[in-house]
Protein backbone atom coordinates (compact mmCIF):
# COMPACT_ATOMS: atom_id res chain seq x y z
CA UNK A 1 22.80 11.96 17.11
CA UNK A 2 20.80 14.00 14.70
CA UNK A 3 20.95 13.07 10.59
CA UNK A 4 21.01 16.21 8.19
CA UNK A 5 17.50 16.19 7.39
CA UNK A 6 15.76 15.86 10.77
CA UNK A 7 16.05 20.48 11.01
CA UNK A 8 14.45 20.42 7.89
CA UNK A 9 11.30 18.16 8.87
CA UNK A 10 11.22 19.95 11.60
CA UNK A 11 10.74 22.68 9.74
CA UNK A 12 8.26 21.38 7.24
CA UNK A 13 6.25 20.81 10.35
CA UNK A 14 5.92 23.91 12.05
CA UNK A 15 5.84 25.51 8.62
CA UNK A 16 2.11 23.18 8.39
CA UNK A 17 0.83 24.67 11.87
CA UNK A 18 -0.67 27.84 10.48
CA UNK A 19 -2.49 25.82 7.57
CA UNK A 20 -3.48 23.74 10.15
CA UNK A 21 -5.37 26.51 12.55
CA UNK A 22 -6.92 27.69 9.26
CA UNK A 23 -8.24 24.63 7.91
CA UNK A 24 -9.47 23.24 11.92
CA UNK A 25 -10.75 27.09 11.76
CA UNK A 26 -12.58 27.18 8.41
CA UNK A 27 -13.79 23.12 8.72
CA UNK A 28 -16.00 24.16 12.33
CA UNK A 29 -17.31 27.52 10.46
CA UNK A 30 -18.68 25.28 7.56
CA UNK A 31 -20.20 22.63 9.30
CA UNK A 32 -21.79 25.57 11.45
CA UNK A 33 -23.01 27.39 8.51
CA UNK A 34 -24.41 24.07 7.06
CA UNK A 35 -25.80 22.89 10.16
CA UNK A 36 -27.49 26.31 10.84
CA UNK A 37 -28.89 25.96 7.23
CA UNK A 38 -30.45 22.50 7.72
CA UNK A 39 -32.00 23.23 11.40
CA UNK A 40 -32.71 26.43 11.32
CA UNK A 41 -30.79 28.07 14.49
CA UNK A 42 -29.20 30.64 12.99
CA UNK A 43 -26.23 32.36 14.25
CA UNK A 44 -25.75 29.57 17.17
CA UNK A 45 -24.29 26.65 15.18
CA UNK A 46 -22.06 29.10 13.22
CA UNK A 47 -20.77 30.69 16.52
CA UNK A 48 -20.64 27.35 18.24
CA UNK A 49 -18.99 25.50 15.16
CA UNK A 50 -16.34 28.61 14.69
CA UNK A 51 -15.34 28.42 17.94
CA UNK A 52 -15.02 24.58 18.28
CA UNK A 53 -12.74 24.70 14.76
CA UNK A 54 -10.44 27.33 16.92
CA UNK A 55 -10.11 25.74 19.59
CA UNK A 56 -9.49 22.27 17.69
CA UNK A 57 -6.94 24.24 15.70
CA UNK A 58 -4.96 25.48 18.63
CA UNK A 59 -5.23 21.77 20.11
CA UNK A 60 -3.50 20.56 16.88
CA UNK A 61 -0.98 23.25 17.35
CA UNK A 62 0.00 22.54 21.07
CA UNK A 63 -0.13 18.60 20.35
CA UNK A 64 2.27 19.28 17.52
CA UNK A 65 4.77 21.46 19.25
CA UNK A 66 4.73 19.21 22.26
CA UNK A 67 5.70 16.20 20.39
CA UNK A 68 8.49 17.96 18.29
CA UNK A 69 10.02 19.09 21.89
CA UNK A 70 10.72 15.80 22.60
């Protein structure tokens, strides 16, 4: 049996997935941009860093909608 408030925490949750893809997103681009700063290996860390904050973000999004299915 589902309580009153369990639709709306639902949807306080998936209403946090986009922040979360932009934070993962933006987090991996600045530790890219700072890393490439300190060694010196520009664009590589930024690329590498971008694309590791995506695909964290999209991670975070699958885990989250898998465990709300249940």
């Amino acid at each position: 049996m589902t309580t009153p408030q369990q639709p709306w925490r639902q949807y306080a949750a998936l209403s946090a997935l986009g922040l979360t893809l932009v934070l993962c997103t933006f987090l991996g681009l600045g530790l890219g941009l700072f890393l490439d700063r300190r060694l010196d290996t520009q664009p590589a860390l930024t690329i590498a860093g971008l694309l590791i904050g995506i695909a964290a973000g999209f991670m975070q999004i699958f885990e989250k909608i898998r465990t709300l299915g249940k």
